[in-house]
PDB file of N, CA and C in Angstrom:
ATOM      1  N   UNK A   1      24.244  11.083  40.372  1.00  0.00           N
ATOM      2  CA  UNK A   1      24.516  10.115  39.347  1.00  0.00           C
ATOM      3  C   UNK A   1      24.747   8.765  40.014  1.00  0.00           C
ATOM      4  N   UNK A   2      24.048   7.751  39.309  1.00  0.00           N
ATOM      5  CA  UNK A   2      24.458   6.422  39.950  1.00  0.00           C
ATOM      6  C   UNK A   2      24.630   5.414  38.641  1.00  0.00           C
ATOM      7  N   UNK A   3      25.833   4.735  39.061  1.00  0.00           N
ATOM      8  CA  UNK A   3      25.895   3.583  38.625  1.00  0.00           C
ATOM      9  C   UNK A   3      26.220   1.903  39.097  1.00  0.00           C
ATOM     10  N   UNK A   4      25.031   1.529  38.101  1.00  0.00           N
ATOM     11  CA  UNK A   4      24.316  -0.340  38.573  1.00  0.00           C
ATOM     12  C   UNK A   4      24.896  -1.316  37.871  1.00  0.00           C
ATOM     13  N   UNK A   5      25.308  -2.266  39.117  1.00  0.00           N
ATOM     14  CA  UNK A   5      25.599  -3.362  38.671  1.00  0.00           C
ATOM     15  C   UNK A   5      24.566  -4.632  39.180  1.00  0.00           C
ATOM     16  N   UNK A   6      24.312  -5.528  38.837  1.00  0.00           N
ATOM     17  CA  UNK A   6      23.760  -6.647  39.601  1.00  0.00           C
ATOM     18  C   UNK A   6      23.917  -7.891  38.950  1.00  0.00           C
ATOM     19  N   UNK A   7      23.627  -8.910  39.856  1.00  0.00           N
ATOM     20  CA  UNK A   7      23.638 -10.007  39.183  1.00  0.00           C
ATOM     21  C   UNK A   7      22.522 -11.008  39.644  1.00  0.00           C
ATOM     22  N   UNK A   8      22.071 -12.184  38.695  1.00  0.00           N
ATOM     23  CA  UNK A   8      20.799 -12.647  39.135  1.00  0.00           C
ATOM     24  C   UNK A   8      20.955 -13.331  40.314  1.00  0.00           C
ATOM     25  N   UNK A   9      22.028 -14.474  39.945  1.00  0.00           N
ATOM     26  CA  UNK A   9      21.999 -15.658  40.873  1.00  0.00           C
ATOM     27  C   UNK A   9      22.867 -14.888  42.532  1.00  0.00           C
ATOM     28  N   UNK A  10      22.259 -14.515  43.173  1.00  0.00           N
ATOM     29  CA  UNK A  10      22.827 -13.878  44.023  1.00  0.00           C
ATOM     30  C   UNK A  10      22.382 -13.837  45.288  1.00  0.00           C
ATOM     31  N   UNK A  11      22.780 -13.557  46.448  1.00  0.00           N
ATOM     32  CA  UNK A  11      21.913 -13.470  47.759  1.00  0.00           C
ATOM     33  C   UNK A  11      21.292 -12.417  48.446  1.00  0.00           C
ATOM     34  N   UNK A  12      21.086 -11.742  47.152  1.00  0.00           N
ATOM     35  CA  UNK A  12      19.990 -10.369  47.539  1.00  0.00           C
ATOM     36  C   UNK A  12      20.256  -9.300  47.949  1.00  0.00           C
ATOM     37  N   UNK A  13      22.022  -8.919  48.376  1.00  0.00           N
ATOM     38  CA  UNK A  13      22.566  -7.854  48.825  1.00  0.00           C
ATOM     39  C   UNK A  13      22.117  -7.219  48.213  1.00  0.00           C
ATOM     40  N   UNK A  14      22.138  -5.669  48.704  1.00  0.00           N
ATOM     41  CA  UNK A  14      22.302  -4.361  48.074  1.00  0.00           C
ATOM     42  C   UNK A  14      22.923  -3.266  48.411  1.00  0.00           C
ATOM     43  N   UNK A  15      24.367  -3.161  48.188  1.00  0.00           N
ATOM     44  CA  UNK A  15      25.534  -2.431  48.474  1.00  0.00           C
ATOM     45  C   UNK A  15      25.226  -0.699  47.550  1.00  0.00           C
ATOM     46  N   UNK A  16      25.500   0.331  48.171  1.00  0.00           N
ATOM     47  CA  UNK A  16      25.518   1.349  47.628  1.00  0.00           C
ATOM     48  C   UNK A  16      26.860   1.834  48.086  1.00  0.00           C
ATOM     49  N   UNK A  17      27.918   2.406  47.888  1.00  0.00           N
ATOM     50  CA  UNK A  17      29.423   2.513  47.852  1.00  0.00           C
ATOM     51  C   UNK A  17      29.790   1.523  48.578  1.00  0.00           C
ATOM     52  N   UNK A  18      29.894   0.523  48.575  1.00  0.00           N
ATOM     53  CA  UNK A  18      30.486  -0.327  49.494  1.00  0.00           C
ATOM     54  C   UNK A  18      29.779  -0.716  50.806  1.00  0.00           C
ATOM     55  N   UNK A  19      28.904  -0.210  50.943  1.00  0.00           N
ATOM     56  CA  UNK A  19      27.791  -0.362  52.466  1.00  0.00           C
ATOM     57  C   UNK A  19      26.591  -0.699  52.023  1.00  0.00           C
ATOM     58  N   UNK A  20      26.391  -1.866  52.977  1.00  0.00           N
ATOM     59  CA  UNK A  20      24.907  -1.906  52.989  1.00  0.00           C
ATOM     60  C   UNK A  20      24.024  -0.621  52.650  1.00  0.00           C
ATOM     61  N   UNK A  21      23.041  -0.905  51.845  1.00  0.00           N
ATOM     62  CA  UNK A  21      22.131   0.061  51.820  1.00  0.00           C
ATOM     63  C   UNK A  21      21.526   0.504  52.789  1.00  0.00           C
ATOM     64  N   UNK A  22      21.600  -0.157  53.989  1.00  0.00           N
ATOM     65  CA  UNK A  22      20.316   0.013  55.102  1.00  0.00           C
ATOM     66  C   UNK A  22      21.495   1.010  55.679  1.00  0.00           C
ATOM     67  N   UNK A  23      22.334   0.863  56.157  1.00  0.00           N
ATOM     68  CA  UNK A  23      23.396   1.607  56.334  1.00  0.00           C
ATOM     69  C   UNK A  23      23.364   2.813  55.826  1.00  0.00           C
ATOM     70  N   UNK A  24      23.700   2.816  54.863  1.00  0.00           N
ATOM     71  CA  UNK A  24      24.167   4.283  53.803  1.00  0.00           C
ATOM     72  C   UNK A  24      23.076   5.363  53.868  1.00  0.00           C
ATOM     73  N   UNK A  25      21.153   4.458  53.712  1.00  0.00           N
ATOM     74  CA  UNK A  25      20.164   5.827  53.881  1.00  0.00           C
ATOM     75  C   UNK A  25      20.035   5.653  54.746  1.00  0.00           C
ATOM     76  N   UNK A  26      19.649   6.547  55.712  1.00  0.00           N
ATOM     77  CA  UNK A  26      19.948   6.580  57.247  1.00  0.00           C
ATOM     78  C   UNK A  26      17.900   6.371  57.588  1.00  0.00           C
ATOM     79  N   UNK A  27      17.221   6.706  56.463  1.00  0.00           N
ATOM     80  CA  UNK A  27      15.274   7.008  56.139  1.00  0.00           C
ATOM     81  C   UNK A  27      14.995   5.680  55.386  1.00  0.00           C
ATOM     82  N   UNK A  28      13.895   5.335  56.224  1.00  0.00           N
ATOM     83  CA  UNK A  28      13.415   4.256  55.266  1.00  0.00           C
ATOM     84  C   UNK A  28      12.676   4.593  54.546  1.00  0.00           C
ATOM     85  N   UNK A  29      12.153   6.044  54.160  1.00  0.00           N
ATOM     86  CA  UNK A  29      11.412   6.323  53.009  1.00  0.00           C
ATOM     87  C   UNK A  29      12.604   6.082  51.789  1.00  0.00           C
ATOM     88  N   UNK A  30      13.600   5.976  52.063  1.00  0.00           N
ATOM     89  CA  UNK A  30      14.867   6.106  50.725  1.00  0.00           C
ATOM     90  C   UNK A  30      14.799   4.553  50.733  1.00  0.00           C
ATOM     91  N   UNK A  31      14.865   3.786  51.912  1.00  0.00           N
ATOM     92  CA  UNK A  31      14.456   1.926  51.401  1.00  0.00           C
ATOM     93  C   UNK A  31      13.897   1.990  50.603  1.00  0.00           C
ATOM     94  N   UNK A  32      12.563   2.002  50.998  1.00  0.00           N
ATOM     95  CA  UNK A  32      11.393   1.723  50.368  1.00  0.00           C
ATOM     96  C   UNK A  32      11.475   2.373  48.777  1.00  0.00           C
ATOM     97  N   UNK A  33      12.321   3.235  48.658  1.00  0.00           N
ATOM     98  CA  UNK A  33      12.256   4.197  47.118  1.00  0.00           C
ATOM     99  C   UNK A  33      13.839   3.494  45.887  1.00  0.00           C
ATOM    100  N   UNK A  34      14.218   2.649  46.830  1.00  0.00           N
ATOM    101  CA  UNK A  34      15.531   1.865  46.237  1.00  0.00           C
ATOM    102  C   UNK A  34      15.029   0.486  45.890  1.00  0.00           C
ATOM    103  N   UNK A  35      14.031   0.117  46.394  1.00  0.00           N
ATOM    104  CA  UNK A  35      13.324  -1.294  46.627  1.00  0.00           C
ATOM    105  C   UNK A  35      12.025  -1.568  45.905  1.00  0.00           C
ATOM    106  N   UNK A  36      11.195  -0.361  45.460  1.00  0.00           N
ATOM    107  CA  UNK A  36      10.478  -0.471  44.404  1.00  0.00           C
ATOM    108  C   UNK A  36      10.113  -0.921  43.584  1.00  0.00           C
ATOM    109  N   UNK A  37      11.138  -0.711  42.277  1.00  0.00           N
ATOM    110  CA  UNK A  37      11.403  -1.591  40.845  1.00  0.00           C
ATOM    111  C   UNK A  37      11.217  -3.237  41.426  1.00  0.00           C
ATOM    112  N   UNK A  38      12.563  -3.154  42.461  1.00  0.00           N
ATOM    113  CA  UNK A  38      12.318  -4.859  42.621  1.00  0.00           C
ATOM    114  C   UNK A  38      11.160  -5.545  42.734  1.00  0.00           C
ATOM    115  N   UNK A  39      10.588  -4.719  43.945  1.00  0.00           N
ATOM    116  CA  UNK A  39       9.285  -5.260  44.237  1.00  0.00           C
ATOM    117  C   UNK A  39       7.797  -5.241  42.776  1.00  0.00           C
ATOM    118  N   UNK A  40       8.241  -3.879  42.024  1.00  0.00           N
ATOM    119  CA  UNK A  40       7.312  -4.589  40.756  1.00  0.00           C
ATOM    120  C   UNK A  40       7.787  -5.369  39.808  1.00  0.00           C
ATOM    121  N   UNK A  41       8.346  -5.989  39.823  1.00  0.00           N
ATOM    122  CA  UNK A  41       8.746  -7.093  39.160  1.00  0.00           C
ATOM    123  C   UNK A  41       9.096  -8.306  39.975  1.00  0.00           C
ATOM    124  N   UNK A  42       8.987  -8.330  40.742  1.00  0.00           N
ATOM    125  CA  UNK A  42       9.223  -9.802  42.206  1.00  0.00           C
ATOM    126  C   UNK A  42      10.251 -10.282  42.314  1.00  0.00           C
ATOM    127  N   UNK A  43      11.406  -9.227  41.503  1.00  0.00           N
ATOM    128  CA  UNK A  43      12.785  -9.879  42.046  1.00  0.00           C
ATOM    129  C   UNK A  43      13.210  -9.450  43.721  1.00  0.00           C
ATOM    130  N   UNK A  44      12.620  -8.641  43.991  1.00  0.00           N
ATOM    131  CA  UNK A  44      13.138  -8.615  45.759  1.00  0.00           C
ATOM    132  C   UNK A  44      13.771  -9.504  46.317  1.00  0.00           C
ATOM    133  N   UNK A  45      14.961  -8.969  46.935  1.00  0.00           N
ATOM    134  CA  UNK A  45      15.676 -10.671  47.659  1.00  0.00           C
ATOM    135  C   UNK A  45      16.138 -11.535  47.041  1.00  0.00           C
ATOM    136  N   UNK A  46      16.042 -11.037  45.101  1.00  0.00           N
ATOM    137  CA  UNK A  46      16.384 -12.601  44.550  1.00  0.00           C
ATOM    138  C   UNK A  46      17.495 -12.242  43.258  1.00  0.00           C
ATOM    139  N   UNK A  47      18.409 -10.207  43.593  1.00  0.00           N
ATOM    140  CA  UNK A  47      19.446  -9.897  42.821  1.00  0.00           C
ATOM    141  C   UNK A  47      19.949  -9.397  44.206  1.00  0.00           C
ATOM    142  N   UNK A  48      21.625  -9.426  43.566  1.00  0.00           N
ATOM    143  CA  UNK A  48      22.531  -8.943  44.201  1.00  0.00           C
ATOM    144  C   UNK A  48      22.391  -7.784  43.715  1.00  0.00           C
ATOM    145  N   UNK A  49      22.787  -6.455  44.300  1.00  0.00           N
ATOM    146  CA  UNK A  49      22.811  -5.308  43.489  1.00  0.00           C
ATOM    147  C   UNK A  49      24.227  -4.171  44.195  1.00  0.00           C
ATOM    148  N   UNK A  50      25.134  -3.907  42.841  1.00  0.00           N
ATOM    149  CA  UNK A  50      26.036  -2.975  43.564  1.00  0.00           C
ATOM    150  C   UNK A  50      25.861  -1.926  42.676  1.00  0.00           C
ATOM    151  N   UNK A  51      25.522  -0.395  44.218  1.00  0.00           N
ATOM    152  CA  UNK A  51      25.441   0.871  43.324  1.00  0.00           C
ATOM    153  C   UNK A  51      26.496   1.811  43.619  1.00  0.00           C
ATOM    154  N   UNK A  52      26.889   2.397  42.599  1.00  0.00           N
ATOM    155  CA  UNK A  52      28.277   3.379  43.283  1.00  0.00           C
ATOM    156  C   UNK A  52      27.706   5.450  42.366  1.00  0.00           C
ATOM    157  N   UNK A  53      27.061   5.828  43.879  1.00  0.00           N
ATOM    158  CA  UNK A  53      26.504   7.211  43.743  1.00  0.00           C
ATOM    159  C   UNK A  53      27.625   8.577  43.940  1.00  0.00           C
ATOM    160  N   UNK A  54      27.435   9.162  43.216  1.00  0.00           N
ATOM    161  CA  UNK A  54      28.561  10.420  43.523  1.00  0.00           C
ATOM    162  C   UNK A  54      27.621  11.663  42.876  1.00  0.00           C
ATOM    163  N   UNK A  55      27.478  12.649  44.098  1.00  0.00           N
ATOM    164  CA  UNK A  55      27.020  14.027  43.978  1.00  0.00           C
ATOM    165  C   UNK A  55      25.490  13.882  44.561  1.00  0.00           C
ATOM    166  N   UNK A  56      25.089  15.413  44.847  1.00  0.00           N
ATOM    167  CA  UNK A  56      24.043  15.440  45.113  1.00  0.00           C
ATOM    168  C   UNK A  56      23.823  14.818  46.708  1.00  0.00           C
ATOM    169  N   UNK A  57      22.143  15.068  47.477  1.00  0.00           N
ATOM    170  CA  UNK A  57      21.783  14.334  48.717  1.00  0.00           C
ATOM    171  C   UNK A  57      21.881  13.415  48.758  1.00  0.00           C
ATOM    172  N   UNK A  58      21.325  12.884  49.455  1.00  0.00           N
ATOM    173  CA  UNK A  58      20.787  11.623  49.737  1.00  0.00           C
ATOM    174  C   UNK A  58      19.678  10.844  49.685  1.00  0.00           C
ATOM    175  N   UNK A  59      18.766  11.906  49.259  1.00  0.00           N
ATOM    176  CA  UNK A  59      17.076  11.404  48.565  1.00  0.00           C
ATOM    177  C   UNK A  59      17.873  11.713  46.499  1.00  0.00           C
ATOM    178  N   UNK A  60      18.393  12.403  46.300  1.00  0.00           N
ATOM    179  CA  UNK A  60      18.916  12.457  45.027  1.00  0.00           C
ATOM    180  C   UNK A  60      20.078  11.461  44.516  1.00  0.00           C
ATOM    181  N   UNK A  61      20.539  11.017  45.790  1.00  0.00           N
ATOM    182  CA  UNK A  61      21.278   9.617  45.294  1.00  0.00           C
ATOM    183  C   UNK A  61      20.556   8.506  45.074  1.00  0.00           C
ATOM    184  N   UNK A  62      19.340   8.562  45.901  1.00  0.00           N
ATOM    185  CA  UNK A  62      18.335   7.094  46.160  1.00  0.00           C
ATOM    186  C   UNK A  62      17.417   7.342  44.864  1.00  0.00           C
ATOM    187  N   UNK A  63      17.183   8.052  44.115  1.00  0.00           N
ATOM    188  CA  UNK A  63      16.359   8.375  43.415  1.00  0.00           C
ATOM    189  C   UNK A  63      17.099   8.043  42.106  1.00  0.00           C
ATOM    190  N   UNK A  64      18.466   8.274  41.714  1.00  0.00           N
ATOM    191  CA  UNK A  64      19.305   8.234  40.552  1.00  0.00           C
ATOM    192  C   UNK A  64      19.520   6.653  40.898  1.00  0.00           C
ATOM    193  N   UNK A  65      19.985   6.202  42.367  1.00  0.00           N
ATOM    194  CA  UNK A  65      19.969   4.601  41.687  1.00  0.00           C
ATOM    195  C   UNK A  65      18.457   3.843  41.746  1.00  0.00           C
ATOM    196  N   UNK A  66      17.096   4.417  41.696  1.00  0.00           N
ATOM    197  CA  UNK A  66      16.328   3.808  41.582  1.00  0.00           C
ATOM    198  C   UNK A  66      16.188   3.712  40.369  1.00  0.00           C
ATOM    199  N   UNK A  67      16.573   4.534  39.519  1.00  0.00           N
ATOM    200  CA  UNK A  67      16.259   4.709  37.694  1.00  0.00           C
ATOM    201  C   UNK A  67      17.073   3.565  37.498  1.00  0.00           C
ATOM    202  N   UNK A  68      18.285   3.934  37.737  1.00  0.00           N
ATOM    203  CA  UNK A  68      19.610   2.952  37.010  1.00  0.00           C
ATOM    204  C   UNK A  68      19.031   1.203  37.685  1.00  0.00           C
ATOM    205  N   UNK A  69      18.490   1.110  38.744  1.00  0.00           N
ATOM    206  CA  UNK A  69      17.737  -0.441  39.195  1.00  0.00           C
ATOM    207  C   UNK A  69      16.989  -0.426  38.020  1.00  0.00           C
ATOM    208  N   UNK A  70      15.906   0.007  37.594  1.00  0.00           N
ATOM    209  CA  UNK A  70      14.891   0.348  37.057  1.00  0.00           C
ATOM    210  C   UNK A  70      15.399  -0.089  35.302  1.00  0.00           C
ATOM    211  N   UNK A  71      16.185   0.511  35.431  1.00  0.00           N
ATOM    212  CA  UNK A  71      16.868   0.427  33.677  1.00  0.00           C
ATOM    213  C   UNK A  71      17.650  -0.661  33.922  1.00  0.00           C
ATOM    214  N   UNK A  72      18.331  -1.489  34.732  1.00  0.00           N
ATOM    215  CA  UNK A  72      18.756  -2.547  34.410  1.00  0.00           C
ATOM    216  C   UNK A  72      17.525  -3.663  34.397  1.00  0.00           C
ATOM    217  N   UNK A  73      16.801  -3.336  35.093  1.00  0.00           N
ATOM    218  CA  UNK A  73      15.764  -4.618  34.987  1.00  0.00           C
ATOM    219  C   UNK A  73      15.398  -4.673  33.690  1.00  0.00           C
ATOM    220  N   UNK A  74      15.117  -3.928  33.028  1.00  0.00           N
ATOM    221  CA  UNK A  74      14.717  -3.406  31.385  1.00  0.00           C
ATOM    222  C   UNK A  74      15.669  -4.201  30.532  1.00  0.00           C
ATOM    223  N   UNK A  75      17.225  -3.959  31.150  1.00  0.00           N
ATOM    224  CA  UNK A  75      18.141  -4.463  30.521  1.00  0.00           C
ATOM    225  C   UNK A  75      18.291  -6.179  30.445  1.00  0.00           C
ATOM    226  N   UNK A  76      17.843  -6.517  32.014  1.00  0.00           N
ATOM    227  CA  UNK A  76      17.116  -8.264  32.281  1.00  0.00           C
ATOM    228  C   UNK A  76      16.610  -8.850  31.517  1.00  0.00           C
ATOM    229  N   UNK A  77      15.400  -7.883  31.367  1.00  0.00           N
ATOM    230  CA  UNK A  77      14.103  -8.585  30.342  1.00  0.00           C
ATOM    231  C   UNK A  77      13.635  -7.685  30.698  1.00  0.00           C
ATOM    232  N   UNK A  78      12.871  -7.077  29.216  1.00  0.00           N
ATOM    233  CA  UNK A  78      12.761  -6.230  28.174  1.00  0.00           C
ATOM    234  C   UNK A  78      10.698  -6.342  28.069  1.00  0.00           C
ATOM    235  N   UNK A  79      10.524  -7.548  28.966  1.00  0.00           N
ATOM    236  CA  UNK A  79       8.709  -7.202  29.435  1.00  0.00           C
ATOM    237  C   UNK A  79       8.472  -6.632  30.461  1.00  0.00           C
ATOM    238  N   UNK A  80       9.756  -6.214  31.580  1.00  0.00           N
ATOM    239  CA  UNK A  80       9.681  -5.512  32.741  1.00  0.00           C
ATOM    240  C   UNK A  80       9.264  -4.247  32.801  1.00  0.00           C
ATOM    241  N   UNK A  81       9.197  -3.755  31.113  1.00  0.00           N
ATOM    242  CA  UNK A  81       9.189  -1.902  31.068  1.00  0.00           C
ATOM    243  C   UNK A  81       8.003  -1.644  31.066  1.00  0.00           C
ATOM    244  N   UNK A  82       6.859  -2.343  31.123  1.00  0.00           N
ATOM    245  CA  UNK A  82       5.734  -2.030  30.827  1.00  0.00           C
ATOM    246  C   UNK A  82       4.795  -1.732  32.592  1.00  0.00           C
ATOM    247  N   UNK A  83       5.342  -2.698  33.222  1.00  0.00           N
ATOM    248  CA  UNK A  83       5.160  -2.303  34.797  1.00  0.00           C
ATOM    249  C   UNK A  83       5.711  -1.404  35.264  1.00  0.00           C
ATOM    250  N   UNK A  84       6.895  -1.155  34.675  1.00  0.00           N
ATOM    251  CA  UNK A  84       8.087  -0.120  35.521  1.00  0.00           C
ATOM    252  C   UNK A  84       7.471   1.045  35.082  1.00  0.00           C
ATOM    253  N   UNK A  85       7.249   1.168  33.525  1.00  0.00           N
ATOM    254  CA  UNK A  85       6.556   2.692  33.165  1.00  0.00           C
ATOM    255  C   UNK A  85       5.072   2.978  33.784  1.00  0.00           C
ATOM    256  N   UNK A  86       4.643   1.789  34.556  1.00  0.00           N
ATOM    257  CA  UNK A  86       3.206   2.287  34.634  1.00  0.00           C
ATOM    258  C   UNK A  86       3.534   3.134  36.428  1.00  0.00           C
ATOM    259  N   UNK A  87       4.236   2.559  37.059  1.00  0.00           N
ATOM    260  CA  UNK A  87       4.550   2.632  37.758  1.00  0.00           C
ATOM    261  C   UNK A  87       5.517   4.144  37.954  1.00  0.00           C
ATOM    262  N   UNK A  88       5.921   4.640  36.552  1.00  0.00           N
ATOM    263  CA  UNK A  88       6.912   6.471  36.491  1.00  0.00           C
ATOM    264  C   UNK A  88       7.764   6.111  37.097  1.00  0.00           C
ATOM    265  N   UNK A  89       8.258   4.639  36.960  1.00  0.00           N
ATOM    266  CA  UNK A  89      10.029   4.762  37.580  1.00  0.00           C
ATOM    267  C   UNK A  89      11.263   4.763  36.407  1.00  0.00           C
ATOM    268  N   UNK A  90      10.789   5.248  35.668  1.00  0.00           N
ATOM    269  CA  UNK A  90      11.717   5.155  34.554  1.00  0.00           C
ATOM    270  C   UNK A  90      11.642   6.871  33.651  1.00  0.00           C
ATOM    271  N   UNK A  91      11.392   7.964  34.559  1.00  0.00           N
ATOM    272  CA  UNK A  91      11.329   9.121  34.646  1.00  0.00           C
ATOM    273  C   UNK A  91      11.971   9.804  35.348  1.00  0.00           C
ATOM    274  N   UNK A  92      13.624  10.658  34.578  1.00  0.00           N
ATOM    275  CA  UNK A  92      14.535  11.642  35.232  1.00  0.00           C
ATOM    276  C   UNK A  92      13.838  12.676  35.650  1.00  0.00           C
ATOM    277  N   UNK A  93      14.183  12.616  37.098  1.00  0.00           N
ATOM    278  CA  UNK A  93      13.899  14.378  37.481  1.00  0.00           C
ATOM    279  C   UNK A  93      14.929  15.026  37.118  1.00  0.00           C
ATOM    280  N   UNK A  94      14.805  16.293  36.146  1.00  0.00           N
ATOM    281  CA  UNK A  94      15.015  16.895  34.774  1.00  0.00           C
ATOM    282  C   UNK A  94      15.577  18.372  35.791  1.00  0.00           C
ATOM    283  N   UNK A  95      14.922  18.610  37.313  1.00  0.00           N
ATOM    284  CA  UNK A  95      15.591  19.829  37.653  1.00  0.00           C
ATOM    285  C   UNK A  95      16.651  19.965  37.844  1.00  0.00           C
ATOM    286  N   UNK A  96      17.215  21.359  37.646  1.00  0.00           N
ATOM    287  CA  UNK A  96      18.564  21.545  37.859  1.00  0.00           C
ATOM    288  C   UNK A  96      18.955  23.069  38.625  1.00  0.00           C
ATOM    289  N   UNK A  97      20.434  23.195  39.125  1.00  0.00           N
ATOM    290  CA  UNK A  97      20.167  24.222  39.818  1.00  0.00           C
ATOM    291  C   UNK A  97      20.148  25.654  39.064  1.00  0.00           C
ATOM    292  N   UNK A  98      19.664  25.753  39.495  1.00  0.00           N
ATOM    293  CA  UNK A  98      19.485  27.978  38.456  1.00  0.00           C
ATOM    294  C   UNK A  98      20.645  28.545  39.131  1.00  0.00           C
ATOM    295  N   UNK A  99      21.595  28.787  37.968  1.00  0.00           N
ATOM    296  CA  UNK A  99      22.525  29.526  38.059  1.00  0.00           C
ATOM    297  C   UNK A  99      22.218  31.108  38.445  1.00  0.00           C
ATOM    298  N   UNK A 100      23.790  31.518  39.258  1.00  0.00           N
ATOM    299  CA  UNK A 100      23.638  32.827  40.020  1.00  0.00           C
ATOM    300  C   UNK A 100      23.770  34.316  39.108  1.00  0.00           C
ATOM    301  N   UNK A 101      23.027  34.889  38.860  1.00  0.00           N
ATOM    302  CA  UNK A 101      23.352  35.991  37.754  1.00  0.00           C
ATOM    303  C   UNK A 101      24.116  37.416  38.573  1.00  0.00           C
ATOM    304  N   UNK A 102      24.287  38.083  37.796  1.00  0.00           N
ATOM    305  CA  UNK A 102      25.150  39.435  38.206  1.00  0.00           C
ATOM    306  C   UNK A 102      24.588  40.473  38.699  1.00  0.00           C
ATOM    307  N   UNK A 103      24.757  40.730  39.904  1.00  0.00           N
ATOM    308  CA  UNK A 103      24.219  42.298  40.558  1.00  0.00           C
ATOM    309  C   UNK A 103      23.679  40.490  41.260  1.00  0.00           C
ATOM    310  N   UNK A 104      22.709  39.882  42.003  1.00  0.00           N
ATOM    311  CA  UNK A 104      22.003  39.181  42.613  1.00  0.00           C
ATOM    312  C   UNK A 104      22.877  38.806  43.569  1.00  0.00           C
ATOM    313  N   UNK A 105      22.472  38.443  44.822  1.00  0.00           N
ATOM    314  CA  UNK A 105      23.014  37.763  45.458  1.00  0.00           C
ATOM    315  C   UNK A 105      23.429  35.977  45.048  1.00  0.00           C
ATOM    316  N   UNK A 106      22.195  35.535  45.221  1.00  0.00           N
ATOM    317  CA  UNK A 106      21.937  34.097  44.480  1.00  0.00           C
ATOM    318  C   UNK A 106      20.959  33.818  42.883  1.00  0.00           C
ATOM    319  N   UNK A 107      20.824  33.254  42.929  1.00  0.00           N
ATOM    320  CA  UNK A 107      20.057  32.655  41.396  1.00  0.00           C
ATOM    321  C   UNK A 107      18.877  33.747  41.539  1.00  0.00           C
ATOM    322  N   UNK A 108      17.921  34.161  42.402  1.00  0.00           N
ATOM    323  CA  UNK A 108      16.992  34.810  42.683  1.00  0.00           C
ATOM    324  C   UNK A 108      17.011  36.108  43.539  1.00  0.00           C
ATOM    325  N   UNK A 109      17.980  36.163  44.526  1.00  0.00           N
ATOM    326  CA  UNK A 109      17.758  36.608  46.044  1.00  0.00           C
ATOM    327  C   UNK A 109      18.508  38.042  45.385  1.00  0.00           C
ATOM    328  N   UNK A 110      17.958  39.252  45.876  1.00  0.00           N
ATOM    329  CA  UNK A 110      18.346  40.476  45.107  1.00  0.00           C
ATOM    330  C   UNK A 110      19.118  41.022  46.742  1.00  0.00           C
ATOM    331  N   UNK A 111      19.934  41.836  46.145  1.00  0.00           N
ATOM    332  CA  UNK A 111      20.421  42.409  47.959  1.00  0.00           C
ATOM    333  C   UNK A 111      19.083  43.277  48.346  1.00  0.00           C
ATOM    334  N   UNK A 112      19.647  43.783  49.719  1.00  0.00           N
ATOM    335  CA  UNK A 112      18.464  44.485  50.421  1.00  0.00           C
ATOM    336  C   UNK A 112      18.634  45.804  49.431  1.00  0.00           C
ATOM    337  N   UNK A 113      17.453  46.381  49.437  1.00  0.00           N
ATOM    338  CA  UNK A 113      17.305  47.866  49.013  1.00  0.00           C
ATOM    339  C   UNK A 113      16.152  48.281  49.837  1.00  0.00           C
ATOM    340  N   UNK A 114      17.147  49.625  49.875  1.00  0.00           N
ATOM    341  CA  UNK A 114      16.420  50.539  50.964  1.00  0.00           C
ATOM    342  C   UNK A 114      15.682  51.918  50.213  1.00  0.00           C
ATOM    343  N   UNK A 115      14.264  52.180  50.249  1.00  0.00           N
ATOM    344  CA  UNK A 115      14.021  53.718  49.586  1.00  0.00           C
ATOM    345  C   UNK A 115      14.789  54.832  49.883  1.00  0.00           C
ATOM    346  N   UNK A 116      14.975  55.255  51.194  1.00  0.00           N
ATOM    347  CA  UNK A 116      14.963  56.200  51.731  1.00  0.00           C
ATOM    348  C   UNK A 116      16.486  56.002  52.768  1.00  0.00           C
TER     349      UNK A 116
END
């Protein structure tokens, strides 16, 4: 889960709990996936942005505040959604974990059984 703040007139930071972003994902495939939205719309470098993530990795944190970037730009101006949707950044990944059922070890994993 993430939640976005930003503001326009700003010097382009982008804080995720309190740290630099470059900091916090340790992969620049997670840059590049936080930096997106901006870049289709050409604000790059030209919002401040503070995100505060709790739960989940660290490709699942970068991914929840790319939506919430994504939906505030929407929230900016409201002609941004038409790039952002062409683009599927404004699409929850919807998986979740499969709960562990009874007699199973895990969600799937059955104990060993032996025939004989």
């Amino acid at each position: 889960m993430a939640q976005v703040r930003f503001w326009d007139s700003g010097k382009g930071e982008i804080k995720v709990n309190g740290r630099d972003y470059l900091r916090y994902f340790p992969v620049f495939e997670l840059h590049d996936a936080l930096l997106t939205p901006l870049r289709a719309v050409g604000k790059d470098g030209k919002i401040t942005i503070e995100i505060k993530t709790v739960g989940g990795g660290l490709r699942g944190q970068a991914e929840a505040a790319r939506l919430g970037i994504a939906r505030a730009l929407i929230a900016l101006d409201p002609d941004f959604r038409k790039s952002l949707k062409k683009l599927g950044l404004l699409k929850r990944d919807a998986r979740k974990k499969e709960r562990k059922k009874p007699g199973l070890k895990k969600a799937r994993r059955a104990p060993q059984w032996k025939k004989r």
